[in-house]
PDB file of N, CA and C in Angstrom:
ATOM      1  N   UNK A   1      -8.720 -12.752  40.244  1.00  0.00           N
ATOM      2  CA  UNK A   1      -7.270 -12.908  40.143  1.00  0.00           C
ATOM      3  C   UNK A   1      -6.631 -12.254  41.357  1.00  0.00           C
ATOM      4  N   UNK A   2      -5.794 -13.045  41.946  1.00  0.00           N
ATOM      5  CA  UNK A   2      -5.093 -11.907  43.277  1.00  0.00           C
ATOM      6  C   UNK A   2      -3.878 -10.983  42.716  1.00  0.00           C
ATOM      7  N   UNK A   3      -3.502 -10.430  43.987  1.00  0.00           N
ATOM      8  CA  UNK A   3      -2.637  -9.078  43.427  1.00  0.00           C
ATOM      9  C   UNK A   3      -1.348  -9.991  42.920  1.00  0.00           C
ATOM     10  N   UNK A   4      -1.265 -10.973  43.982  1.00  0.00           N
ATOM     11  CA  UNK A   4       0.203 -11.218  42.947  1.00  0.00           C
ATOM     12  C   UNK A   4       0.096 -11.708  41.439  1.00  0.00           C
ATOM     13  N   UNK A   5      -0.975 -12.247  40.978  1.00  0.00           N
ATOM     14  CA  UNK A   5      -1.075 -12.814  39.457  1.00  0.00           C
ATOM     15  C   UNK A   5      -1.082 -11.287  39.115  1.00  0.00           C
ATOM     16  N   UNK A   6      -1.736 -10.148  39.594  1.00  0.00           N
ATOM     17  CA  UNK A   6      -1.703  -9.627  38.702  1.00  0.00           C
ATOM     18  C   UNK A   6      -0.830  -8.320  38.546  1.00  0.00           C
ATOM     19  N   UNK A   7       0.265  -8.693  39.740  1.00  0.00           N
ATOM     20  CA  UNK A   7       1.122  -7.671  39.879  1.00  0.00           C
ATOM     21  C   UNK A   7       2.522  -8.436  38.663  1.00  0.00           C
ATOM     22  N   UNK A   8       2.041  -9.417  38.902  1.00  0.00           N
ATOM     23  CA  UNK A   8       3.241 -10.306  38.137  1.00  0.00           C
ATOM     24  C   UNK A   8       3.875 -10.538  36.730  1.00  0.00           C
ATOM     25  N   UNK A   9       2.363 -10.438  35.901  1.00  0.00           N
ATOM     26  CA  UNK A   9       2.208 -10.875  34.241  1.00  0.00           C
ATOM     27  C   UNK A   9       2.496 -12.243  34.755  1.00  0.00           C
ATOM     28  N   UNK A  10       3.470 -12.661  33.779  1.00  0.00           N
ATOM     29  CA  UNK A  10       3.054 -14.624  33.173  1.00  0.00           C
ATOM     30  C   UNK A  10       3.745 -15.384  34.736  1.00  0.00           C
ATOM     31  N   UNK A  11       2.473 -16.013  34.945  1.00  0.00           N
ATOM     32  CA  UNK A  11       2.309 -16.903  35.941  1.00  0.00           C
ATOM     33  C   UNK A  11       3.328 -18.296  35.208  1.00  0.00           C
ATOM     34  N   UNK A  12       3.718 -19.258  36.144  1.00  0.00           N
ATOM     35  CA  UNK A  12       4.273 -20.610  35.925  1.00  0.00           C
ATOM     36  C   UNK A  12       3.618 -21.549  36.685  1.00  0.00           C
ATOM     37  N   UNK A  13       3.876 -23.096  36.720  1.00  0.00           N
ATOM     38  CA  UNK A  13       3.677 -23.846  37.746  1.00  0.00           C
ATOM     39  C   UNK A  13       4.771 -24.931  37.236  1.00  0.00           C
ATOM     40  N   UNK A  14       5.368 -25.902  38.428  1.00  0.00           N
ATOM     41  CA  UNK A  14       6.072 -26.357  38.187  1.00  0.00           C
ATOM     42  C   UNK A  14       6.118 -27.570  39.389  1.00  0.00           C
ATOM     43  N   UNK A  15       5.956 -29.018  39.276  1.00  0.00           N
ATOM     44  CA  UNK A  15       6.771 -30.091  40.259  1.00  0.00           C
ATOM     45  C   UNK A  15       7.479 -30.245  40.380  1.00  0.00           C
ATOM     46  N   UNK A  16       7.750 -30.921  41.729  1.00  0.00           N
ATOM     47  CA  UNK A  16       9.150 -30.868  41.365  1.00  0.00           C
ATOM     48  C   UNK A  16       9.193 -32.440  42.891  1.00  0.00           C
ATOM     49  N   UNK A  17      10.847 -33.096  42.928  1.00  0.00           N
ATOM     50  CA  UNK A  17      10.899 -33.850  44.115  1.00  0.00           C
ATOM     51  C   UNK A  17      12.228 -33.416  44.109  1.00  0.00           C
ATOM     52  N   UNK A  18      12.845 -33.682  45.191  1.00  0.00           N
ATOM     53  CA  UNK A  18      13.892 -33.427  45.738  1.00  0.00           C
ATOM     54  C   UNK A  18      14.823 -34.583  46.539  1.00  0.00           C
ATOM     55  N   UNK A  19      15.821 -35.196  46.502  1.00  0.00           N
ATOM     56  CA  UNK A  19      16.505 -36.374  46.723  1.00  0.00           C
ATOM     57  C   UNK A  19      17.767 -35.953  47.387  1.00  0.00           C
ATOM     58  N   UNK A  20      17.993 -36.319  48.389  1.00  0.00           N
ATOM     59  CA  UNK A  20      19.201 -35.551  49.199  1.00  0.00           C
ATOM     60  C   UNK A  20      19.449 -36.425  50.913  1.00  0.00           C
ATOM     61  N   UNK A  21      19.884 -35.737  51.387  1.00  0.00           N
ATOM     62  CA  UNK A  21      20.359 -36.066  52.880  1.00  0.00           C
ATOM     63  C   UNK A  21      20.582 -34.830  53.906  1.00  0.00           C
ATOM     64  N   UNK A  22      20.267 -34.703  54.997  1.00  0.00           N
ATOM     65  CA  UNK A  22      21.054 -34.128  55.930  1.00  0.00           C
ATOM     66  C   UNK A  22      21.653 -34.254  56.788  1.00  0.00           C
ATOM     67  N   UNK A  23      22.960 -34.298  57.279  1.00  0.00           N
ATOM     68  CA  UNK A  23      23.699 -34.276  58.685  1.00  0.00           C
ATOM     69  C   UNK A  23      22.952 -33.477  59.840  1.00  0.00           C
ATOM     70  N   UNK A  24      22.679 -34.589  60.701  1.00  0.00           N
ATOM     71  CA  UNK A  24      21.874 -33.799  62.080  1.00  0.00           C
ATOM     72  C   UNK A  24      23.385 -34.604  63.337  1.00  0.00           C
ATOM     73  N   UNK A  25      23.918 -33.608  63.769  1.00  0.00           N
ATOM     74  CA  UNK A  25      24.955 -33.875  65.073  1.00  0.00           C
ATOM     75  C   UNK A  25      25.321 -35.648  65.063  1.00  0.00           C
ATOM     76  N   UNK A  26      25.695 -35.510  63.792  1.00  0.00           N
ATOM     77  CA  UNK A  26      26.733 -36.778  62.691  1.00  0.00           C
ATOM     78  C   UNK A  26      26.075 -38.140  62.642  1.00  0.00           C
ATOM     79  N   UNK A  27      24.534 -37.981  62.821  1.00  0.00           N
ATOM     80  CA  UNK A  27      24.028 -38.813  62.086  1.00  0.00           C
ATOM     81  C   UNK A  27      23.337 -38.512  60.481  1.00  0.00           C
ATOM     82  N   UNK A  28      22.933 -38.984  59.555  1.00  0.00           N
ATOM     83  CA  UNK A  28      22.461 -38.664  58.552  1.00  0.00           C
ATOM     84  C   UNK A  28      21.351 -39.269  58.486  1.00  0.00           C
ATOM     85  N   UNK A  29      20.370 -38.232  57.693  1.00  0.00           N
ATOM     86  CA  UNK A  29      18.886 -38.687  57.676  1.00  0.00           C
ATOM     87  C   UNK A  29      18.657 -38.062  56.805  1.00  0.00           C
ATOM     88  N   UNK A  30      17.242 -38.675  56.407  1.00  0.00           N
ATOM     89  CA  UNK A  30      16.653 -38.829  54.454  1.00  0.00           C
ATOM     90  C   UNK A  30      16.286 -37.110  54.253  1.00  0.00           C
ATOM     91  N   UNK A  31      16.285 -36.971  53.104  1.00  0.00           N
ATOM     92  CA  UNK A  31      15.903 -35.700  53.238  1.00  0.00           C
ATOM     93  C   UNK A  31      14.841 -34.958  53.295  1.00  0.00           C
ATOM     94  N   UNK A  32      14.062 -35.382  53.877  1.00  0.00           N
ATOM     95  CA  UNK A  32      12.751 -35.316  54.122  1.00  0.00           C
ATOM     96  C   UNK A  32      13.042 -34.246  56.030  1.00  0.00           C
ATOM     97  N   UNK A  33      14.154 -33.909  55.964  1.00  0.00           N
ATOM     98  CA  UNK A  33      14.326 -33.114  56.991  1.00  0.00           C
ATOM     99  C   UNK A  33      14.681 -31.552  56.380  1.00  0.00           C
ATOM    100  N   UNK A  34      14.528 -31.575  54.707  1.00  0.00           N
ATOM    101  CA  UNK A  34      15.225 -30.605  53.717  1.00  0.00           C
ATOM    102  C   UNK A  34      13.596 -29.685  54.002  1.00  0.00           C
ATOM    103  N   UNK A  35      12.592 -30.283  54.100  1.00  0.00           N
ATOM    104  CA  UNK A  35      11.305 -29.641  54.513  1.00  0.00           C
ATOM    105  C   UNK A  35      11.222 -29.003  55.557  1.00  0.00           C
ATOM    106  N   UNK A  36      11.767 -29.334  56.488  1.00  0.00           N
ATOM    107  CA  UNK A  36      11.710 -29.214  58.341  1.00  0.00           C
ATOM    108  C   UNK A  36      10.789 -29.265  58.700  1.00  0.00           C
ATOM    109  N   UNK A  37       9.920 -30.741  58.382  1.00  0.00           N
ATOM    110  CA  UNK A  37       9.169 -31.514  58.808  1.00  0.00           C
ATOM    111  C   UNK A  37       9.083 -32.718  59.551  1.00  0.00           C
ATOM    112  N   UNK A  38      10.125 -33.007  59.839  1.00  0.00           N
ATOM    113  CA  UNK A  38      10.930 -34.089  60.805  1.00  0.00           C
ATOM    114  C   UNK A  38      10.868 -33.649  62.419  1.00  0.00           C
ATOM    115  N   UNK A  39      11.058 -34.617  63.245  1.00  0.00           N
ATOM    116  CA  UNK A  39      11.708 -33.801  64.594  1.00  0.00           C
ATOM    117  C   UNK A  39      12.889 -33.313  64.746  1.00  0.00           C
ATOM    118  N   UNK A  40      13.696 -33.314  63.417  1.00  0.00           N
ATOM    119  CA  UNK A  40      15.118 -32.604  63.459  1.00  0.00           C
ATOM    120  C   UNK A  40      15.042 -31.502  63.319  1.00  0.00           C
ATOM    121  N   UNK A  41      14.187 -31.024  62.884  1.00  0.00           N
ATOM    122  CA  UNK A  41      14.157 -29.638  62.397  1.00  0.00           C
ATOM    123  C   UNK A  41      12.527 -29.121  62.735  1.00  0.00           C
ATOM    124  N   UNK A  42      12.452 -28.294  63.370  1.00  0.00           N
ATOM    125  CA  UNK A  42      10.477 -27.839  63.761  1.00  0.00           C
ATOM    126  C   UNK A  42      10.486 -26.942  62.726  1.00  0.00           C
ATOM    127  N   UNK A  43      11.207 -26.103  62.589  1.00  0.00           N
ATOM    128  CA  UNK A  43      11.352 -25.052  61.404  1.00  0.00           C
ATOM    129  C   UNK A  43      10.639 -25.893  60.012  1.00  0.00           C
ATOM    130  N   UNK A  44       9.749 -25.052  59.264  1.00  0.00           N
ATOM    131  CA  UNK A  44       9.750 -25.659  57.958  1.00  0.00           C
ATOM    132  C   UNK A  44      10.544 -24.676  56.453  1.00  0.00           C
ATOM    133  N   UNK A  45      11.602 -25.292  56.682  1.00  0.00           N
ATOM    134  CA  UNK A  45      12.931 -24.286  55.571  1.00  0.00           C
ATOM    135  C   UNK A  45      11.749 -24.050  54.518  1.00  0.00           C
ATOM    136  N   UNK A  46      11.149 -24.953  53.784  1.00  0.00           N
ATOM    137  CA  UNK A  46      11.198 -24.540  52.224  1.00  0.00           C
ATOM    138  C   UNK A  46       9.556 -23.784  52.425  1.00  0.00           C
ATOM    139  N   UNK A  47       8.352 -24.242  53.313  1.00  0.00           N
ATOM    140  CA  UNK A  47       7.966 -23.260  53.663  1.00  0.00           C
ATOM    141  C   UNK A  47       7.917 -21.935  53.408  1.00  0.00           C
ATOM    142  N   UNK A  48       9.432 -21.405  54.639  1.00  0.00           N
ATOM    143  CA  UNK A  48       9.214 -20.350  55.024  1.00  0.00           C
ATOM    144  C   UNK A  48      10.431 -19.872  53.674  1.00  0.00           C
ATOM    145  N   UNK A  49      10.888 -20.324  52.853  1.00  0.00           N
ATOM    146  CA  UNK A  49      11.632 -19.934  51.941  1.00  0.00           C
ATOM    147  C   UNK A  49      10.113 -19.421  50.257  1.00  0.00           C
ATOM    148  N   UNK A  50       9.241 -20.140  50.417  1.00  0.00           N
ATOM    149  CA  UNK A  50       8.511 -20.185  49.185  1.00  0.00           C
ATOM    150  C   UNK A  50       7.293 -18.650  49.794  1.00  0.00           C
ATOM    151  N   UNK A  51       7.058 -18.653  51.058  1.00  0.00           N
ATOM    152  CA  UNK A  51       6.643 -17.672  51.695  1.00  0.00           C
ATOM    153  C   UNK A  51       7.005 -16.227  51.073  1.00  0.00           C
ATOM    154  N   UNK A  52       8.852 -15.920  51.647  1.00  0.00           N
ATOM    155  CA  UNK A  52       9.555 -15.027  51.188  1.00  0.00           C
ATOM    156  C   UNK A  52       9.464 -14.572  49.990  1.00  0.00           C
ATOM    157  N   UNK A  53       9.475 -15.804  49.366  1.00  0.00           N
ATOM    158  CA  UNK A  53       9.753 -15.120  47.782  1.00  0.00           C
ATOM    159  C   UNK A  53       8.223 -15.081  47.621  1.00  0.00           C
ATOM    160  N   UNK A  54       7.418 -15.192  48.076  1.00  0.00           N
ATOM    161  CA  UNK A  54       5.885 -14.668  47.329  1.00  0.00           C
ATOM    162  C   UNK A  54       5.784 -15.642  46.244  1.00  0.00           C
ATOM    163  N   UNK A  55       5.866 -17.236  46.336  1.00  0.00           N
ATOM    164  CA  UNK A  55       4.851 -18.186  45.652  1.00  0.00           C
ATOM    165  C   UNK A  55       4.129 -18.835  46.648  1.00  0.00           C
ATOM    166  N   UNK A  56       3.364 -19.214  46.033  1.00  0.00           N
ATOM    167  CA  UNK A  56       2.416 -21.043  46.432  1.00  0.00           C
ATOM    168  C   UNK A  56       2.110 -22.033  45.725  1.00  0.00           C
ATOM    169  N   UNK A  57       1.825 -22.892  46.841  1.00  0.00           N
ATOM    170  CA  UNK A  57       1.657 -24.086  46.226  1.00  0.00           C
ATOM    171  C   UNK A  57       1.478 -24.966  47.775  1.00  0.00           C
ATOM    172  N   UNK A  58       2.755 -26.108  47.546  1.00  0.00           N
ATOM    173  CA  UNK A  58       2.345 -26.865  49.012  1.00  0.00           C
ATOM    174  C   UNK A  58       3.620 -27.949  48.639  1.00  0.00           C
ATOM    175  N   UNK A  59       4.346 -28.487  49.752  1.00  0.00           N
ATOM    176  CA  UNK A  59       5.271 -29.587  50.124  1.00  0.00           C
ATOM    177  C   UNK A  59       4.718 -30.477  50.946  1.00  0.00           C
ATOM    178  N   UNK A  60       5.287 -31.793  50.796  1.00  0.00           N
ATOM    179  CA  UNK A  60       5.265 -33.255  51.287  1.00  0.00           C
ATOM    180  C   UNK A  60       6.331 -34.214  51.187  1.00  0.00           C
ATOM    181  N   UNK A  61       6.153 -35.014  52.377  1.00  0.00           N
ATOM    182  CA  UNK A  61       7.254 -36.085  52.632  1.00  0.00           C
ATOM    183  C   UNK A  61       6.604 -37.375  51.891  1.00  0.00           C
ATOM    184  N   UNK A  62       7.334 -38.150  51.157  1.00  0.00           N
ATOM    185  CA  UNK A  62       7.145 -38.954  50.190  1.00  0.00           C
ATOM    186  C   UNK A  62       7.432 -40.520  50.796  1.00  0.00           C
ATOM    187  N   UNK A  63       6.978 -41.453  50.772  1.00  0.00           N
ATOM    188  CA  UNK A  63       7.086 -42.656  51.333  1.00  0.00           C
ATOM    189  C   UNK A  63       8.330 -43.406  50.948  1.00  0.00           C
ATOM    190  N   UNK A  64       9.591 -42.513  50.233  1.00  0.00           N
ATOM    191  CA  UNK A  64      10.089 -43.198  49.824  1.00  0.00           C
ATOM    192  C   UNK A  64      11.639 -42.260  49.495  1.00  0.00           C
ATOM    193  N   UNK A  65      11.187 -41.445  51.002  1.00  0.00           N
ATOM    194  CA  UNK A  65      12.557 -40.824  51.785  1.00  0.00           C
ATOM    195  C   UNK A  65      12.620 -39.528  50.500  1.00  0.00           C
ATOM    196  N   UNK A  66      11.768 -38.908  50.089  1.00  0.00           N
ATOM    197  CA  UNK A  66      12.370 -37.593  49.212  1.00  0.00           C
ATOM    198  C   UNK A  66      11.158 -36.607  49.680  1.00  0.00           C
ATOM    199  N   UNK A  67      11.343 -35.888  49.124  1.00  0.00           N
ATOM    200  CA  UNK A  67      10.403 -34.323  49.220  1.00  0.00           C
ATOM    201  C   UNK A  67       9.500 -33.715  48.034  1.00  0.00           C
ATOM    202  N   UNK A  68       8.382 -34.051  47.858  1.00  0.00           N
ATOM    203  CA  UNK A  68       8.014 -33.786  46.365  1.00  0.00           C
ATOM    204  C   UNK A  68       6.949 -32.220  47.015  1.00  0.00           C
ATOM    205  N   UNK A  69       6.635 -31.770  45.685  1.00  0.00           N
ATOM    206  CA  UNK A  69       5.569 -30.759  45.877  1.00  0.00           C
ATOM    207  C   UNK A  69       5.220 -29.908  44.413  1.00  0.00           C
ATOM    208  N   UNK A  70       4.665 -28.829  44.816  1.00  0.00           N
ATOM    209  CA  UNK A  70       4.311 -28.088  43.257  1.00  0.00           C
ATOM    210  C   UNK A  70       4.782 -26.299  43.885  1.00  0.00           C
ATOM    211  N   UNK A  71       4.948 -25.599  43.172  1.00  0.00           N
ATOM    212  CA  UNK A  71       5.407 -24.072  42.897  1.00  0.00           C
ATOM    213  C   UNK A  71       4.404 -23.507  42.055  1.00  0.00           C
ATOM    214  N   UNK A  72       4.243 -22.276  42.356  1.00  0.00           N
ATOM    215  CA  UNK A  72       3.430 -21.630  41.461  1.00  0.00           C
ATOM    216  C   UNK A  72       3.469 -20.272  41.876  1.00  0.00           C
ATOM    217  N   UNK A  73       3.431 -19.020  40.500  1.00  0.00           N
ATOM    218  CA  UNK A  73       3.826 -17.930  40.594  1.00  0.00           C
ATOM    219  C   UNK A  73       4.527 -17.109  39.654  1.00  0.00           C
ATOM    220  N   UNK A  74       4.615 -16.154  40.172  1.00  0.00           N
ATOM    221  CA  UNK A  74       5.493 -15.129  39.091  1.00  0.00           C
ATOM    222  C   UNK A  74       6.325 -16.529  38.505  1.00  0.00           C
ATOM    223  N   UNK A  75       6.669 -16.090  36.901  1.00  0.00           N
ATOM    224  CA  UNK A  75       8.349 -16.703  36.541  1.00  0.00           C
ATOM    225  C   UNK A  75       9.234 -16.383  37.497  1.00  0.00           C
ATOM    226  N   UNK A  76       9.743 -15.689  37.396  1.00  0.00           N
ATOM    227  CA  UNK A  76      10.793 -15.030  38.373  1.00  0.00           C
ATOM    228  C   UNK A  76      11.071 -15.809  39.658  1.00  0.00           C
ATOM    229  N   UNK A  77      10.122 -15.301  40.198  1.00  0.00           N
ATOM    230  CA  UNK A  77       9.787 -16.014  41.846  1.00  0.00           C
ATOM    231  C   UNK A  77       9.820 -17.531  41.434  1.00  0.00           C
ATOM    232  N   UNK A  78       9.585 -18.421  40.966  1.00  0.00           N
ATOM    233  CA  UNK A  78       9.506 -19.815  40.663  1.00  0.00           C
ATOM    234  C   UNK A  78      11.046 -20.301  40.189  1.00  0.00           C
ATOM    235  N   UNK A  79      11.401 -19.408  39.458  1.00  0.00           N
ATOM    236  CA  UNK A  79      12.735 -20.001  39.073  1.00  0.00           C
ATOM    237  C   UNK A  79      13.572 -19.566  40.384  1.00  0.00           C
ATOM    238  N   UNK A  80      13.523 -18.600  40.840  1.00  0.00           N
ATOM    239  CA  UNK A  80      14.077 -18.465  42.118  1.00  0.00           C
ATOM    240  C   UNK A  80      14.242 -19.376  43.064  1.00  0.00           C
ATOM    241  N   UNK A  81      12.720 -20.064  43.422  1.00  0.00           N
ATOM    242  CA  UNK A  81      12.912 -21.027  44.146  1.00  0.00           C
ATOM    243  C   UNK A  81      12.963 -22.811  43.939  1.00  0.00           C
ATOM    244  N   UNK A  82      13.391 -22.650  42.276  1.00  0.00           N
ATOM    245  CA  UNK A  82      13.555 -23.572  41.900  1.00  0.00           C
ATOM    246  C   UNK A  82      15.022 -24.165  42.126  1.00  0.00           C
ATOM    247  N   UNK A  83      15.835 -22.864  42.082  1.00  0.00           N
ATOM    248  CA  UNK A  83      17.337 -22.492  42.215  1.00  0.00           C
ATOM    249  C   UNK A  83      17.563 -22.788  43.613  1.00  0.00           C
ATOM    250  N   UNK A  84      16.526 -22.512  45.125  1.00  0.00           N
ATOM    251  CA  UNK A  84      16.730 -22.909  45.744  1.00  0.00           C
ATOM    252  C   UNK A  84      16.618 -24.099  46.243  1.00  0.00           C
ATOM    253  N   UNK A  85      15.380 -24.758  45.748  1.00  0.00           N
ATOM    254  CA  UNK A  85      15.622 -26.710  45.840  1.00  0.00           C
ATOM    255  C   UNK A  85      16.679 -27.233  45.693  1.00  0.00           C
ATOM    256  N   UNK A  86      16.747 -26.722  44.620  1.00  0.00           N
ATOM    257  CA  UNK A  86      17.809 -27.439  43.601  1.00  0.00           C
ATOM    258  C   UNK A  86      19.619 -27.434  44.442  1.00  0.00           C
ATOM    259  N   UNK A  87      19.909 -26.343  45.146  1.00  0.00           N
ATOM    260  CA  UNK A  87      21.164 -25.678  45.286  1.00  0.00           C
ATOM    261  C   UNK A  87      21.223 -25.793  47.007  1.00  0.00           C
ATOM    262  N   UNK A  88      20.163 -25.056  47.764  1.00  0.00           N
ATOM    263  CA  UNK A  88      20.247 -24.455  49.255  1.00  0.00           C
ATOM    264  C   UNK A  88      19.536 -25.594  49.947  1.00  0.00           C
ATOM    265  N   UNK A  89      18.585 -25.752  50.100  1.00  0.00           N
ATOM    266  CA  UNK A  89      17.574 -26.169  51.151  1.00  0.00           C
ATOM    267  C   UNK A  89      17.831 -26.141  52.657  1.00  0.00           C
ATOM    268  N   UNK A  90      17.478 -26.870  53.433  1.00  0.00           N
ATOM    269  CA  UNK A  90      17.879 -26.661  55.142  1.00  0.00           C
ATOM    270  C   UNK A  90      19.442 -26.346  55.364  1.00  0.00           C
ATOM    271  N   UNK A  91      19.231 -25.599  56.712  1.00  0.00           N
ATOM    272  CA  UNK A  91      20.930 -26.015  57.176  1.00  0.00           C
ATOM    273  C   UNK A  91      21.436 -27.401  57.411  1.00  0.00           C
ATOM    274  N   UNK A  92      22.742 -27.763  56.934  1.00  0.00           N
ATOM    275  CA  UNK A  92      23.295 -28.654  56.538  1.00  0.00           C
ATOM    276  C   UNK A  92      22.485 -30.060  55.799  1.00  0.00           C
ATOM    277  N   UNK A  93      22.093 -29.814  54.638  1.00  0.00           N
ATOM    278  CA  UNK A  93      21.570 -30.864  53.882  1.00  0.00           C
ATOM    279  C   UNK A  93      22.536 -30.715  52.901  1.00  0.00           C
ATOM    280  N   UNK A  94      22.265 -31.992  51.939  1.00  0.00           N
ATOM    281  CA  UNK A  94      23.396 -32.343  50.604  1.00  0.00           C
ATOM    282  C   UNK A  94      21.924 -32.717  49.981  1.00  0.00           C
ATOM    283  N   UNK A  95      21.770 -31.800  48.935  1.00  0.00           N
ATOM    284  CA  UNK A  95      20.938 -32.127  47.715  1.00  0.00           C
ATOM    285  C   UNK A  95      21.523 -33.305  46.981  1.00  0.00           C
ATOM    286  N   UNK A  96      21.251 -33.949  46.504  1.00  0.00           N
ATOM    287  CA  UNK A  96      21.864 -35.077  45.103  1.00  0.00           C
ATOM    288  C   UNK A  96      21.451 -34.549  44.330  1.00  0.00           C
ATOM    289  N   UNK A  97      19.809 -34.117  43.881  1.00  0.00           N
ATOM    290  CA  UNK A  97      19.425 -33.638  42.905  1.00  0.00           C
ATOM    291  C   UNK A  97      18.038 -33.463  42.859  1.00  0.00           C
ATOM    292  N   UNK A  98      17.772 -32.222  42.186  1.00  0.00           N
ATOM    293  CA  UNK A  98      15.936 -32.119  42.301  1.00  0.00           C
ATOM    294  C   UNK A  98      15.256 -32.367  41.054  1.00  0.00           C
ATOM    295  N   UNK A  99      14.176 -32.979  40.819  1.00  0.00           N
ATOM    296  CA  UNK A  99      13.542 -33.394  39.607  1.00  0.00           C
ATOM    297  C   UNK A  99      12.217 -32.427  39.463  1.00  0.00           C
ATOM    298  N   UNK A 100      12.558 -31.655  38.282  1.00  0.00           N
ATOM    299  CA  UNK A 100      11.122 -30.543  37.773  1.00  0.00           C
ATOM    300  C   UNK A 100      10.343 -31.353  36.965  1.00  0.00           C
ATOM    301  N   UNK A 101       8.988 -31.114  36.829  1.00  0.00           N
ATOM    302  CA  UNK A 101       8.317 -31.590  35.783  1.00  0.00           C
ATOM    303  C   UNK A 101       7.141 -30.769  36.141  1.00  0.00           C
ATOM    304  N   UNK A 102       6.381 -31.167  34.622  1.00  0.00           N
ATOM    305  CA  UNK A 102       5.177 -30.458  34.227  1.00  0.00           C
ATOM    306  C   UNK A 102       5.020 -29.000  34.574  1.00  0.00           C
ATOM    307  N   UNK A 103       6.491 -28.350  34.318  1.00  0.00           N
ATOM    308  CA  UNK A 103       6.447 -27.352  34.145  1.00  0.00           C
ATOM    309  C   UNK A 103       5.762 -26.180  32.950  1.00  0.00           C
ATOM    310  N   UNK A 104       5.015 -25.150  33.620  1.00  0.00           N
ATOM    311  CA  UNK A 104       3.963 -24.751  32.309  1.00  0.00           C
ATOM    312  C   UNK A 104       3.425 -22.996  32.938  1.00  0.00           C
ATOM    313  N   UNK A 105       3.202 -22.295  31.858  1.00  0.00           N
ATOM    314  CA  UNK A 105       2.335 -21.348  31.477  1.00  0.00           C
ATOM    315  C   UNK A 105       0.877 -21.462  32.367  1.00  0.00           C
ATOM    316  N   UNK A 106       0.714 -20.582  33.391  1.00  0.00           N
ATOM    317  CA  UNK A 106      -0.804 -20.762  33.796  1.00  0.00           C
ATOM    318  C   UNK A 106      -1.453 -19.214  33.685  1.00  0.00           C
ATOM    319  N   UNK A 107      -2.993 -19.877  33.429  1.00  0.00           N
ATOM    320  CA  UNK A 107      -3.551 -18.303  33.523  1.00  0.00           C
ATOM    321  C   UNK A 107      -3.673 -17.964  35.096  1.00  0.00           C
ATOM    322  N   UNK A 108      -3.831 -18.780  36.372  1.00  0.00           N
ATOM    323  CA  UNK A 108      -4.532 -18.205  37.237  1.00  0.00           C
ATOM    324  C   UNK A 108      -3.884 -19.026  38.602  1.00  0.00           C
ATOM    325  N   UNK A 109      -3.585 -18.745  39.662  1.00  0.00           N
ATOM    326  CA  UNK A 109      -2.668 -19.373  40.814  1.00  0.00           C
ATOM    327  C   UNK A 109      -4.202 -20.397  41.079  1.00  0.00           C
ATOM    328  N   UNK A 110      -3.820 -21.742  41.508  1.00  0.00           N
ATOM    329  CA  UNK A 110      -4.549 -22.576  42.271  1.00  0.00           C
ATOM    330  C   UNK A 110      -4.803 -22.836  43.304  1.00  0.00           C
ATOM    331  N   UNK A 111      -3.869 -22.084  44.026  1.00  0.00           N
ATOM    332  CA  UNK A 111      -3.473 -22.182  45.719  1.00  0.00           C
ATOM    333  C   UNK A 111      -3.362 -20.527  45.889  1.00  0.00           C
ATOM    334  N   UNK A 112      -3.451 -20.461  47.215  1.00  0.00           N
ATOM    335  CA  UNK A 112      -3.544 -18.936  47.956  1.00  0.00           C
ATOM    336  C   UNK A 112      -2.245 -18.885  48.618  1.00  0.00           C
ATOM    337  N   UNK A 113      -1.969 -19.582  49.169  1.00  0.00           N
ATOM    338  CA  UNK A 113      -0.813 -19.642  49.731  1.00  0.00           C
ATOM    339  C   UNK A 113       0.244 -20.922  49.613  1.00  0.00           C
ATOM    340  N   UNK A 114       1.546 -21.323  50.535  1.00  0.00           N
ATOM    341  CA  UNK A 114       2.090 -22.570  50.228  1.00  0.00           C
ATOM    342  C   UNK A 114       1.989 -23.027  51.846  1.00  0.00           C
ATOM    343  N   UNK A 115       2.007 -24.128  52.115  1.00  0.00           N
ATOM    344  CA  UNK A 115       1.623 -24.935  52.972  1.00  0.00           C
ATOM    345  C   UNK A 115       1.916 -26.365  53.188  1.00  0.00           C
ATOM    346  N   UNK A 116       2.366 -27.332  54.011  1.00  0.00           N
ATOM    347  CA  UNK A 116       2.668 -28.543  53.900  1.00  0.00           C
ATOM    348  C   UNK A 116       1.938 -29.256  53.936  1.00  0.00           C
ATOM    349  N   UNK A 117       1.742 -30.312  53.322  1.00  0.00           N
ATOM    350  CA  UNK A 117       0.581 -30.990  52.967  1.00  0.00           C
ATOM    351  C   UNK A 117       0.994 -32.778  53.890  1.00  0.00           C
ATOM    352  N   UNK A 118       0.328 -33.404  54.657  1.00  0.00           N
ATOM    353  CA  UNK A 118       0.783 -34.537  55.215  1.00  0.00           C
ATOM    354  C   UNK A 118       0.194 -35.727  54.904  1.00  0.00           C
TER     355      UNK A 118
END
């Protein structure tokens, strides 16, 4: 078990996709730049946001212009950055809305770290 499962108590995991837009110097593009995985952005926001808060898991650009991926981690930390999908993501993006699922109770993290997956 690593230190964070076991600094943590009850682990979560959770999917999730994400559906939105961002303004890049007044054009708009899919939100698949909400990753900063695009050439609009080299930065990867949610990345280095899932980093911070101490989960993992992994993000991807979806064939069909959205952002899907999985979370995993403390409760805490997960709802945290569930709050941030959902609400923040890159500079200047417009969320529409993020979709959770198969959210659940785990005994043990599956991933070591979070990472973008292509």
């Amino acid at each position: 078990m690593s230190a964070l499962a076991k600094a943590s108590g009850a682990l979560k995991s959770v999917d999730y996709e994400v559906f939105g837009r961002v303004q890049v110097g007044g054009e708009v593009v899919s939100v698949l730049a909400l990753i900063g995985f695009s050439h609009y952005f080299p930065n990867q926001y949610t990345e280095q946001e899932a980093k911070k808060l101490g989960v993992v898991g992994w993000v991807k650009n979806t064939s069909q212009g959205t952002v899907t991926g999985q979370v995993q981690g403390p409760e805490e930390r997960v709802n945290e950055m569930k709050s941030w999908l959902s609400k923040v993501g890159s500079p200047s993006s417009r969320i529409d809305k993020t979709k959770f699922s198969n959210e659940k109770e785990i005994s043990k993290l599956d991933f070591s770290d979070f990472n973008t997956r292509y």
